[in-house]
N, C-alpha and C. Protein backbone atom coordinates (compact mmCIF):
# COMPACT_ATOMS: atom_id res chain seq x y z
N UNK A 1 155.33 124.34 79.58
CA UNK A 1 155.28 124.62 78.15
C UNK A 1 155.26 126.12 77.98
N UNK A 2 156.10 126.93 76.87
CA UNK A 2 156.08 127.76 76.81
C UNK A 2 155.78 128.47 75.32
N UNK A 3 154.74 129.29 75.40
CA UNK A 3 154.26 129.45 74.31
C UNK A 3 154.56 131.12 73.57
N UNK A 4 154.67 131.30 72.05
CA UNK A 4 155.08 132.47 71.78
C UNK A 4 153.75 133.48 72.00
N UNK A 5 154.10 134.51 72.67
CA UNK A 5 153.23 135.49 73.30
C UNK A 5 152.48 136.08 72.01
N UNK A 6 153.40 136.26 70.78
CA UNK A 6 152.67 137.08 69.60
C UNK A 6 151.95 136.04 69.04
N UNK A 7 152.05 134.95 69.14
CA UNK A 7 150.85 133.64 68.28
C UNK A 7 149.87 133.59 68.94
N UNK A 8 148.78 134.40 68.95
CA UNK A 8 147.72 133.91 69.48
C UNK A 8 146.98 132.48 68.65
N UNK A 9 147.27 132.16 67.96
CA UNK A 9 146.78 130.77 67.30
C UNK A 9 147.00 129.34 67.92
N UNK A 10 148.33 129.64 68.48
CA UNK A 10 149.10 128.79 69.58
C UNK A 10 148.28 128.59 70.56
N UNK A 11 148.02 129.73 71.30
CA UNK A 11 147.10 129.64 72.36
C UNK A 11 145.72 129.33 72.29
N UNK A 12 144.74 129.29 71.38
CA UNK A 12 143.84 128.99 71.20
C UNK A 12 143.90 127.98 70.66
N UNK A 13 145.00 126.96 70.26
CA UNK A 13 144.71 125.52 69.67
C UNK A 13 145.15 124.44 71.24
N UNK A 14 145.87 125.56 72.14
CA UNK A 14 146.14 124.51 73.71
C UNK A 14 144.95 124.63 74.38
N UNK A 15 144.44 126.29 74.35
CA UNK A 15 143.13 126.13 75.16
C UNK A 15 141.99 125.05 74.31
N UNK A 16 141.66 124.71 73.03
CA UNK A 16 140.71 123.90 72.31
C UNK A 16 141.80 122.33 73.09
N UNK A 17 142.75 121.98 73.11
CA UNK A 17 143.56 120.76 73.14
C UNK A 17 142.95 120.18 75.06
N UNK A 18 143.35 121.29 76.11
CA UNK A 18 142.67 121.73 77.30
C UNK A 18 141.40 121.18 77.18
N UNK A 19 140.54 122.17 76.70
CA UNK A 19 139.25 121.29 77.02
C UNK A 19 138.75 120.34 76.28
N UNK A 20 139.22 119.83 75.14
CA UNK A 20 139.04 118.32 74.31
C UNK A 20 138.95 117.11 75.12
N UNK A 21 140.44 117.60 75.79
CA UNK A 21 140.58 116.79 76.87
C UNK A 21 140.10 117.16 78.77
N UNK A 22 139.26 117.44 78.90
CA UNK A 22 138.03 117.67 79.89
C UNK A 22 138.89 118.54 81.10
N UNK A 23 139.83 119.21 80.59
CA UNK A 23 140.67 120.11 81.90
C UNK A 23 140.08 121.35 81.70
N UNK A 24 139.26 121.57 82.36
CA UNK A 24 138.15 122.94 82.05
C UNK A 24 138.75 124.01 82.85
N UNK A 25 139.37 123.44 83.79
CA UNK A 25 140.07 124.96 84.97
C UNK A 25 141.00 125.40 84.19
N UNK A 26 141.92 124.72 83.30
CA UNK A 26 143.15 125.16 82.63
C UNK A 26 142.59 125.61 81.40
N UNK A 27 141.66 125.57 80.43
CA UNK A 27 140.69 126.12 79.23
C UNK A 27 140.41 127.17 79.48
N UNK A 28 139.93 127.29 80.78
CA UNK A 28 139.42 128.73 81.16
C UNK A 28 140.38 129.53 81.38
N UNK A 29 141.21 129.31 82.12
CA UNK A 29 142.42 130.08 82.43
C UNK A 29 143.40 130.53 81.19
N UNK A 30 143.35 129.28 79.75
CA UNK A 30 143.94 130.07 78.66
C UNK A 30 142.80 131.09 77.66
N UNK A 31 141.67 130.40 78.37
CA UNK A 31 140.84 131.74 77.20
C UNK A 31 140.83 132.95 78.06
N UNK A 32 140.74 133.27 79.27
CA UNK A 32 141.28 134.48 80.19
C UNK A 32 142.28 135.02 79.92
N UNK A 33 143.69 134.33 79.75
CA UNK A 33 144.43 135.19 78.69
C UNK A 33 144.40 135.58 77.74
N UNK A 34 144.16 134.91 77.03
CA UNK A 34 143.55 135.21 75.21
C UNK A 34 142.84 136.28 75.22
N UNK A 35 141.67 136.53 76.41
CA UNK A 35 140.74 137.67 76.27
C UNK A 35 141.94 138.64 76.69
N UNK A 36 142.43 138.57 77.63
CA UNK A 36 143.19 139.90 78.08
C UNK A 36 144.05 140.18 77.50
N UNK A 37 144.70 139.56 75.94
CA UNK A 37 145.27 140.15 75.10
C UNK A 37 145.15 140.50 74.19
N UNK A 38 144.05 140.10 73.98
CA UNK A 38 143.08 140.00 72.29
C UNK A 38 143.01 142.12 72.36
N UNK A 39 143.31 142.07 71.04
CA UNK A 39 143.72 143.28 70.08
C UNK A 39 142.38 143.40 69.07
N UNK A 40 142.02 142.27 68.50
CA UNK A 40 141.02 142.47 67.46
C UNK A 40 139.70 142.12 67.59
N UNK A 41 138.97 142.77 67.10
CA UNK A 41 137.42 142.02 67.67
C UNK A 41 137.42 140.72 67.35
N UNK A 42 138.15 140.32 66.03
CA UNK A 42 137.58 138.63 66.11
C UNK A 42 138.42 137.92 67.11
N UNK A 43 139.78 138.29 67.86
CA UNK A 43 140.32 137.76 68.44
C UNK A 43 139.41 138.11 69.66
N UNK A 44 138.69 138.72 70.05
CA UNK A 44 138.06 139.36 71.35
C UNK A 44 136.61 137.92 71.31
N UNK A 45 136.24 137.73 69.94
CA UNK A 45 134.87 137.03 69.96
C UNK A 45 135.88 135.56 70.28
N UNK A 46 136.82 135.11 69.28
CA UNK A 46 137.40 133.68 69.65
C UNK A 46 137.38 133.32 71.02
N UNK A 47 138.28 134.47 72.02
CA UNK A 47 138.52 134.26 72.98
C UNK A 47 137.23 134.01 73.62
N UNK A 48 135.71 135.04 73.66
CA UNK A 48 134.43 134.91 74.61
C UNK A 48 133.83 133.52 74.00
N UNK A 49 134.09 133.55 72.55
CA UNK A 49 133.69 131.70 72.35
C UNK A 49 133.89 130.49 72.67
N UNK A 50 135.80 130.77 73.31
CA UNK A 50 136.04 129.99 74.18
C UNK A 50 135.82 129.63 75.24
N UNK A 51 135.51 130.87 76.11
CA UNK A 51 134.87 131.00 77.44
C UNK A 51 133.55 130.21 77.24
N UNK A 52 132.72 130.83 76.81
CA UNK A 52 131.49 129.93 77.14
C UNK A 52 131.35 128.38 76.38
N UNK A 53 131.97 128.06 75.52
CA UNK A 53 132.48 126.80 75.53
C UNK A 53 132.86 125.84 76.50
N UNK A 54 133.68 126.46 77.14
CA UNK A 54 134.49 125.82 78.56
C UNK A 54 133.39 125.98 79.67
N UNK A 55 132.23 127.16 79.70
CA UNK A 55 131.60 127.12 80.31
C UNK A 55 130.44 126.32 80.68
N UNK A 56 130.23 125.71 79.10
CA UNK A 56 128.92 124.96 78.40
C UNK A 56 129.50 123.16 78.75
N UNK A 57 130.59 123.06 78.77
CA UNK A 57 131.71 121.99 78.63
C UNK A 57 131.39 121.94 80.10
N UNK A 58 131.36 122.48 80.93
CA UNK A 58 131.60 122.13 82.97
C UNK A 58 130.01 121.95 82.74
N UNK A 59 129.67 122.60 82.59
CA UNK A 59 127.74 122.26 82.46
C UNK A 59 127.46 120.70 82.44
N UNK A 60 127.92 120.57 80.95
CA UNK A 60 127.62 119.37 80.51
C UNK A 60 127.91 117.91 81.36
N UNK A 61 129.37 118.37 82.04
CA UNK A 61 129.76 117.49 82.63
C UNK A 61 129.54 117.16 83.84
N UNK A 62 128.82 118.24 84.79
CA UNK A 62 128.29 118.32 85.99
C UNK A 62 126.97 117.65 86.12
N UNK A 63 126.21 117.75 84.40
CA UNK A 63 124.81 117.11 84.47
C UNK A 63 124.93 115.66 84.47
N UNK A 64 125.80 115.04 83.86
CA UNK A 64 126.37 113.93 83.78
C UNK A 64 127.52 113.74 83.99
N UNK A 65 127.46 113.10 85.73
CA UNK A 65 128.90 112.97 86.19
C UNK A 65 129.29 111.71 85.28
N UNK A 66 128.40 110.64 84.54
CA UNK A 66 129.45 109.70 84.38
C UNK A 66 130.05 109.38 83.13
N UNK A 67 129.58 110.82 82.38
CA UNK A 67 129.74 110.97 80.80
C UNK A 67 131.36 111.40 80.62
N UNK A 68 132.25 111.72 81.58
CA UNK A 68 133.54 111.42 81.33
C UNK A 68 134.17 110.42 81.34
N UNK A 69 133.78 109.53 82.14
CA UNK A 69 134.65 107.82 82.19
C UNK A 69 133.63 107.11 80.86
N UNK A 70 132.48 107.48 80.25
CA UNK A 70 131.96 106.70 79.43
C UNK A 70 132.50 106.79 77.72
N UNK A 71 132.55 108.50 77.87
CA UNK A 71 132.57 109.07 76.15
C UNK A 71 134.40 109.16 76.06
N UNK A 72 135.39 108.85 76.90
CA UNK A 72 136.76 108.95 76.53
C UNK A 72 136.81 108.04 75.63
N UNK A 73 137.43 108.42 74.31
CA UNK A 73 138.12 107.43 73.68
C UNK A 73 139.32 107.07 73.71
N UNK A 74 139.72 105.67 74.53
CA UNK A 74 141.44 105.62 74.61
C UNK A 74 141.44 104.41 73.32
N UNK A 75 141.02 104.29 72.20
CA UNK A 75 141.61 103.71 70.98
C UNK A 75 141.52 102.27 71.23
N UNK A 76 140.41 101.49 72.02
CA UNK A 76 140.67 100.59 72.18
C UNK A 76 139.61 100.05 71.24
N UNK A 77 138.80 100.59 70.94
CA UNK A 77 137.95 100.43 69.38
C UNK A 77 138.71 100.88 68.23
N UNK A 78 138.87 100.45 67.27
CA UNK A 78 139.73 100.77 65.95
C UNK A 78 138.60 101.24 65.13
N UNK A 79 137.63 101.41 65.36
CA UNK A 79 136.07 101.73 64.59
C UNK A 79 135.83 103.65 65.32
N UNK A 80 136.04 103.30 66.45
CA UNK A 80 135.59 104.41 67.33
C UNK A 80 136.33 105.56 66.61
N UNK A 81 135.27 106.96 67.04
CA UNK A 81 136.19 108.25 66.71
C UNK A 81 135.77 109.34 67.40
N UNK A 82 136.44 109.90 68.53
CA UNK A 82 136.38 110.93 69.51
C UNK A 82 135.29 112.17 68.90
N UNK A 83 134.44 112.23 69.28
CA UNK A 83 133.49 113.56 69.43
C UNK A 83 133.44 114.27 70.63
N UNK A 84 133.96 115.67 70.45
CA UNK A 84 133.98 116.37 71.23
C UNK A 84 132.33 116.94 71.65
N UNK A 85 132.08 117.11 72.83
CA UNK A 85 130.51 117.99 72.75
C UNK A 85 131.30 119.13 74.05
N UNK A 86 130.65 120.03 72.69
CA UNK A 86 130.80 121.57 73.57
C UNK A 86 129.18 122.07 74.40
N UNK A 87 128.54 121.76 73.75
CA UNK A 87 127.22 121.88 74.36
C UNK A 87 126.66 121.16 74.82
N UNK A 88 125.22 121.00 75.43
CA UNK A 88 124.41 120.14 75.39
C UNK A 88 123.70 120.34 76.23
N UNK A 89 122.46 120.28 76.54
CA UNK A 89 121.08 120.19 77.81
C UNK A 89 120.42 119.02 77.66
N UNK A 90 120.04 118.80 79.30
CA UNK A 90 118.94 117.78 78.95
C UNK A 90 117.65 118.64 78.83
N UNK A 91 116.59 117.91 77.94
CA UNK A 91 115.17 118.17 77.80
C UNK A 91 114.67 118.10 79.08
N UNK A 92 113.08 119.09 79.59
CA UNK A 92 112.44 118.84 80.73
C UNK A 92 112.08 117.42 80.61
N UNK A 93 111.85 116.92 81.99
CA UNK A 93 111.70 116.28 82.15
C UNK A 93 112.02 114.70 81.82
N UNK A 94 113.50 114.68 82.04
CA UNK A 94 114.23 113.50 81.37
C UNK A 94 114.70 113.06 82.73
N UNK A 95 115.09 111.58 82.50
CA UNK A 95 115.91 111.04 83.52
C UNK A 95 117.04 110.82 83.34
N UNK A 96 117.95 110.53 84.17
CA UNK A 96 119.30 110.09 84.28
C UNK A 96 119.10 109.00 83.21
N UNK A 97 118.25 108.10 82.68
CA UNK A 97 118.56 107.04 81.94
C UNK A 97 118.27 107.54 80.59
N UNK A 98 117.57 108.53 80.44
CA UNK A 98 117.03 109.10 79.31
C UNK A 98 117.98 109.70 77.97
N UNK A 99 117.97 109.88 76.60
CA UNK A 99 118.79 110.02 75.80
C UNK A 99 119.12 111.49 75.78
N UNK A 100 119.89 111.89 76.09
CA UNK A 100 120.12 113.89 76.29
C UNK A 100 119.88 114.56 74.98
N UNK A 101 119.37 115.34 74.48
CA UNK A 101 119.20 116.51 73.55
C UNK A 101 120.13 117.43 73.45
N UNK A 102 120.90 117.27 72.19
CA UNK A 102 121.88 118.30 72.46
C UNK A 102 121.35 119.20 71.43
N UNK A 103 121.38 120.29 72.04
CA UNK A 103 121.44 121.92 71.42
C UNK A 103 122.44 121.70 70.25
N UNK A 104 123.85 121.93 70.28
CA UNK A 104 124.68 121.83 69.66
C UNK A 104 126.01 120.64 69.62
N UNK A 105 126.64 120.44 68.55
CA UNK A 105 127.51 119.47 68.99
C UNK A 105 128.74 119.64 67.76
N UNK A 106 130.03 119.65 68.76
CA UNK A 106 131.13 120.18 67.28
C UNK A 106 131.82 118.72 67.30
N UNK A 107 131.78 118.50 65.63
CA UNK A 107 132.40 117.48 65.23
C UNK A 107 133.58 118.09 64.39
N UNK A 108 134.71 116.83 64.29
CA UNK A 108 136.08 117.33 63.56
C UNK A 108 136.30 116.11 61.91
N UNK A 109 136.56 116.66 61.58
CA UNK A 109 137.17 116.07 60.24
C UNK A 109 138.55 116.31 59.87
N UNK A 110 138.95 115.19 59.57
CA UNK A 110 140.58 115.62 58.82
C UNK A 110 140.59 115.22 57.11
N UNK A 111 140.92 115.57 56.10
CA UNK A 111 141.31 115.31 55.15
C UNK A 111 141.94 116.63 53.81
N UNK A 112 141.90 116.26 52.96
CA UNK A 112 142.19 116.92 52.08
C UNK A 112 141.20 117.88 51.03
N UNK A 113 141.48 119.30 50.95
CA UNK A 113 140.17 119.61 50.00
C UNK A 113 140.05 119.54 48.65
N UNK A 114 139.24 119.23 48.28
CA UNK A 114 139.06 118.86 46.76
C UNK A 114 137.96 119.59 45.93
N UNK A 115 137.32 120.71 46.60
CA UNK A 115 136.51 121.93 46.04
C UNK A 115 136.72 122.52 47.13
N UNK A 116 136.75 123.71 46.30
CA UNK A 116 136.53 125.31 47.24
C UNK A 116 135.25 126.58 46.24
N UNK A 117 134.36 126.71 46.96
CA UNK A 117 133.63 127.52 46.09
C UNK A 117 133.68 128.86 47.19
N UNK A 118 134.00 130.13 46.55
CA UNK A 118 134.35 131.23 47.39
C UNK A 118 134.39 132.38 46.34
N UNK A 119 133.43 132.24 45.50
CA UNK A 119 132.81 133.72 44.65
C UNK A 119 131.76 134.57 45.17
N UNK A 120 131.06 134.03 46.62
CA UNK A 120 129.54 134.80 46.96
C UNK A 120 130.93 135.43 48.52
N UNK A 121 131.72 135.89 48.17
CA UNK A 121 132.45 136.04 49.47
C UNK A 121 131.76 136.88 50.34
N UNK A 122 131.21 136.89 51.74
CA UNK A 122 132.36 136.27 52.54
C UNK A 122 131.76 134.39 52.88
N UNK A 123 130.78 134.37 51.69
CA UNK A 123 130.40 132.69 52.14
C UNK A 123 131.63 131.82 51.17
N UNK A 124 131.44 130.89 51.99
CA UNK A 124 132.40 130.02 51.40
C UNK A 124 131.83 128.39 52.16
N UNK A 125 131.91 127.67 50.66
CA UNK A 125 131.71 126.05 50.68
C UNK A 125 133.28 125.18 50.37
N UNK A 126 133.02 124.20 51.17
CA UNK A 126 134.31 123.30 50.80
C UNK A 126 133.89 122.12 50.72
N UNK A 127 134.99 121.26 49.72
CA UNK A 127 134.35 119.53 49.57
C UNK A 127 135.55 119.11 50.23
N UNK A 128 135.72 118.46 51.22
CA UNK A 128 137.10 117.80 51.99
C UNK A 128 136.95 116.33 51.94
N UNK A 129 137.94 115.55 51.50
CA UNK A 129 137.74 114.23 51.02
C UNK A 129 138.38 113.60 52.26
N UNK A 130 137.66 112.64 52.67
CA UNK A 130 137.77 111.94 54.17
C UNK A 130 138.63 110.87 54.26
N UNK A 131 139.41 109.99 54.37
CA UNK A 131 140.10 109.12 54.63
C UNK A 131 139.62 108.05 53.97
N UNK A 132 137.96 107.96 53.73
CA UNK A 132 137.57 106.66 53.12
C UNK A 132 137.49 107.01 51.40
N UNK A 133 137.78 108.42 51.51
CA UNK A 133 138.03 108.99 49.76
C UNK A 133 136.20 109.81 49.65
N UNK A 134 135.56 109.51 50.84
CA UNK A 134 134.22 110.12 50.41
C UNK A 134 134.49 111.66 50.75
N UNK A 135 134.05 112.37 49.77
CA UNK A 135 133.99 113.81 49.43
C UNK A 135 132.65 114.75 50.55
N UNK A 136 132.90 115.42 51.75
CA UNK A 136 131.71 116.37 52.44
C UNK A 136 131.95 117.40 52.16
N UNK A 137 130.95 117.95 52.20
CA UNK A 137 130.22 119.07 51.57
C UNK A 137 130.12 120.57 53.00
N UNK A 138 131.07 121.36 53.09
CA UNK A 138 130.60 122.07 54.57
C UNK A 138 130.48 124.02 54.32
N UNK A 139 130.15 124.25 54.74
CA UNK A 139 129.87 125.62 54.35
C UNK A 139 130.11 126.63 55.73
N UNK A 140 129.86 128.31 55.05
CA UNK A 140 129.92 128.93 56.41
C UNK A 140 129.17 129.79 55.29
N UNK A 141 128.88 131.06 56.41
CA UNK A 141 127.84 131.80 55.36
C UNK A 141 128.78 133.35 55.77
N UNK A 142 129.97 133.29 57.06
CA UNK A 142 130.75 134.24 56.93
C UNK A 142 131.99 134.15 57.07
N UNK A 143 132.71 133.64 56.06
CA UNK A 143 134.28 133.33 56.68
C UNK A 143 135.10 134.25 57.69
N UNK A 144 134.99 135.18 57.92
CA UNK A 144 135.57 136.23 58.81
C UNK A 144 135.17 135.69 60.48
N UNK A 145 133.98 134.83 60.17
CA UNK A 145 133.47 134.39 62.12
C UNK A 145 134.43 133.01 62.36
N UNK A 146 135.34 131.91 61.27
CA UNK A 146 135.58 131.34 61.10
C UNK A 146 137.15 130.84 61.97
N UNK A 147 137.47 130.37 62.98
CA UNK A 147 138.67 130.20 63.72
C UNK A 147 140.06 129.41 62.68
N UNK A 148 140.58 130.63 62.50
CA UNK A 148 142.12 129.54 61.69
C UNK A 148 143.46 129.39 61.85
N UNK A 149 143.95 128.82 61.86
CA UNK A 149 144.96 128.39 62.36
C UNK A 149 145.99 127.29 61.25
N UNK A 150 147.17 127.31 61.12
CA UNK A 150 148.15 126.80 60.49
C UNK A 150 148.82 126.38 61.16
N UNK A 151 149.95 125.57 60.17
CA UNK A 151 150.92 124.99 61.04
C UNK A 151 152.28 125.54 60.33
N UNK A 152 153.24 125.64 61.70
CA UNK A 152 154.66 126.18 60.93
C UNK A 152 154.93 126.09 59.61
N UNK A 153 155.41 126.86 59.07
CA UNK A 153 155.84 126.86 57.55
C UNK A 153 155.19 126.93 56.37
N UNK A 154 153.26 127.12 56.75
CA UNK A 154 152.37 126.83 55.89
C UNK A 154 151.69 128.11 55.66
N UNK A 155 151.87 128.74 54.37
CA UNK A 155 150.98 129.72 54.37
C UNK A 155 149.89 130.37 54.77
N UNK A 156 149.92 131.35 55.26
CA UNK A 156 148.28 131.56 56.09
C UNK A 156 147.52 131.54 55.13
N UNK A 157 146.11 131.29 55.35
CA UNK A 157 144.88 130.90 54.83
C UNK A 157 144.22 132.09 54.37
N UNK A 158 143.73 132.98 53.90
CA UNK A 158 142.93 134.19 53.39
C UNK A 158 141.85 134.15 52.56
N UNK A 159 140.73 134.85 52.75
CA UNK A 159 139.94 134.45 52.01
C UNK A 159 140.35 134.92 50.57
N UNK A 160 141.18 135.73 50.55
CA UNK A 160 141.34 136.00 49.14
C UNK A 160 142.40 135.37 48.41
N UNK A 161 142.87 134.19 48.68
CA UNK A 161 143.62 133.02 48.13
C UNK A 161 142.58 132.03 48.24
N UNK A 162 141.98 131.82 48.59
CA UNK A 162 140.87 130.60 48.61
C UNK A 162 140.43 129.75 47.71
N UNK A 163 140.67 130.20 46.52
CA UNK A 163 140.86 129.31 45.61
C UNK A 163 141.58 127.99 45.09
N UNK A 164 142.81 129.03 45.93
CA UNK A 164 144.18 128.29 45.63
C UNK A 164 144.48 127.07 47.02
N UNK A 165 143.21 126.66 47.72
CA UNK A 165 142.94 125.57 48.47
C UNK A 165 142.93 124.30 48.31
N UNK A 166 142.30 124.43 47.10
CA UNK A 166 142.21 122.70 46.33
C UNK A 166 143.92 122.01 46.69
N UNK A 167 143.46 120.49 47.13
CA UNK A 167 144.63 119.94 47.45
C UNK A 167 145.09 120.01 48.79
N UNK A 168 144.83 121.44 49.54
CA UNK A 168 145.56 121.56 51.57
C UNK A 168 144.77 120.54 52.03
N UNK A 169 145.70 120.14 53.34
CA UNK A 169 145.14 118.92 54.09
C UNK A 169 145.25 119.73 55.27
N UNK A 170 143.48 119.66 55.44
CA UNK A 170 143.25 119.87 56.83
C UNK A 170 142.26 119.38 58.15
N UNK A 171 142.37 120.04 58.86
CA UNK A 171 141.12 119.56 60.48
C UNK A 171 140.00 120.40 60.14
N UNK A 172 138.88 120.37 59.92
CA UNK A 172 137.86 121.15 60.17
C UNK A 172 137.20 120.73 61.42
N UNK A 173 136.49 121.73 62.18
CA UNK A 173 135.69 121.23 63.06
C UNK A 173 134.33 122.19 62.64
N UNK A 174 133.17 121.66 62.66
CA UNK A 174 131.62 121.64 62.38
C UNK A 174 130.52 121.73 63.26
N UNK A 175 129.73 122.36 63.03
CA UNK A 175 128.41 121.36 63.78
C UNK A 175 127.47 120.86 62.45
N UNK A 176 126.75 120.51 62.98
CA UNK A 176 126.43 119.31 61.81
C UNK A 176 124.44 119.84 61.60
N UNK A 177 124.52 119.99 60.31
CA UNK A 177 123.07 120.74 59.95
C UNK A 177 122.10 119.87 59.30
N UNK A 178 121.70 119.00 59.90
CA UNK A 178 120.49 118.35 59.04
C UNK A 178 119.77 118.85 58.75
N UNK A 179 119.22 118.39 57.16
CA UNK A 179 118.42 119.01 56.18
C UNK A 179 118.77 119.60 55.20
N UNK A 180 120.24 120.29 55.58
CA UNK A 180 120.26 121.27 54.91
C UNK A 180 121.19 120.55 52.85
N UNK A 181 121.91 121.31 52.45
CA UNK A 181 122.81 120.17 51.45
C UNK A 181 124.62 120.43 51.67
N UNK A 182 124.29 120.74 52.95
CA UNK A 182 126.24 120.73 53.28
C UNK A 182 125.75 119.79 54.66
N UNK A 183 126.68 119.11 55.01
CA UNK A 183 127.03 118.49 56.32
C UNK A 183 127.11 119.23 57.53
N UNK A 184 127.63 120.18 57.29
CA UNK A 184 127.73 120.94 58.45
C UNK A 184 128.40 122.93 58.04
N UNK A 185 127.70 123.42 59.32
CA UNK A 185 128.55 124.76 59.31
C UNK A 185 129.79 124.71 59.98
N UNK A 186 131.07 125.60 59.22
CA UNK A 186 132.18 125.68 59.29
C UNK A 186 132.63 126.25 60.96
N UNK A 187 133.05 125.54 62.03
CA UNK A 187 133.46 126.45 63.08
C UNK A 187 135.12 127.06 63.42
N UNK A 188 136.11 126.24 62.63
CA UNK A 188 137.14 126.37 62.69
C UNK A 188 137.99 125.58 61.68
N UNK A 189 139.04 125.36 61.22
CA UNK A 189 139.64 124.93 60.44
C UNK A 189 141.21 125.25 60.45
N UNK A 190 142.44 124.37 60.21
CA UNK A 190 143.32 124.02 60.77
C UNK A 190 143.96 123.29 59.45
N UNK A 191 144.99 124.02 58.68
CA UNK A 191 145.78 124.46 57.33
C UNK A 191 147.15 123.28 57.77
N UNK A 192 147.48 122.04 56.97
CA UNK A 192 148.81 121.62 57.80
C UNK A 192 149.44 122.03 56.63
């Protein structure tokens, strides 16, 4: 596969595709490039976020050898829906049978947005309406830390069009904030 050298967006949606799918030697090896070309600090932070992602990702999977043949989803549930975990530790003193504690955990959403609130800039809230038509609620408190990415032919995303969001159908990916009154903080997001 050959990818355009000036898209770094490209490359950071194969290295996220890489380790989704549990190939951590090849994740690492595209966020190693990414770092060694990255020009901008946020492209410099994407890339070290990737790294220790992929790093946190071999962790996880080394603590539990059998959490790769268990957590694949090959679609044979029509209910089921793939969660990626980038993080995770076990608590002291747990066993192999014991329920793991995760630190962090990035979940994805696809749908369409149907609020955008983006007057306290650089925070920004979104309502993205889910497939079952239910409306979530997700926030970031700095859009600039925020990973984005489009697809051919689709206007890039800016915070200073953000308004003009209502209606794009997209992927968000999250971690998920109980307590708080959004679902989750914003980690990346993906414009079709």
């Amino acid at each position: 596969m050959q990818l355009d050298p000036g898209q770094s967006h490209y490359q950071i949606n194969l290295a996220y595709l890489l380790l989704n799918n549990r190939r951590y030697a090849e994740a690492r090896i595209m966020a190693k490039r990414i770092l060694a070309v990255a020009t901008s600090t946020g492209e410099k932070e994407v890339a070290n976020n990737l790294m220790q992602q992929v790093q946190q990702a071999e962790e996880w999977a080394a603590r539990k050898p059998n959490a790769a043949s268990t957590s694949q989803n090959d679609g044979s549930s029509p209910n089921s829906t793939p969660v990626t975990v980038l993080a995770g530790s076990a608590g002291p003193n747990t066993s192999s049978d014991a329920p793991v504690a995760l630190k962090k955990q990035l979940y994805g959403v696809e749908g369409s947005i149907s609020a955008v609130e983006c007057d306290k800039k650089p925070e920004v809230t979104l309502n993205v309406d889910l497939p079952s038509g239910r409306p979530v609620t997700f926030y970031t408190s700095d859009f600039a830390k925020v990973g984005l990415s489009w697809a051919e032919g689709v206007s890039e995303p800016n915070l200073s069009t953000c308004a003009e969001w209502k209606g794009r159908h997209v992927k968000l990916w999250f971690f998920a904030t109980p307590g708080k009154e959004y679902a989750g903080e914003i980690s990346k997001i993906y414009f079709f």
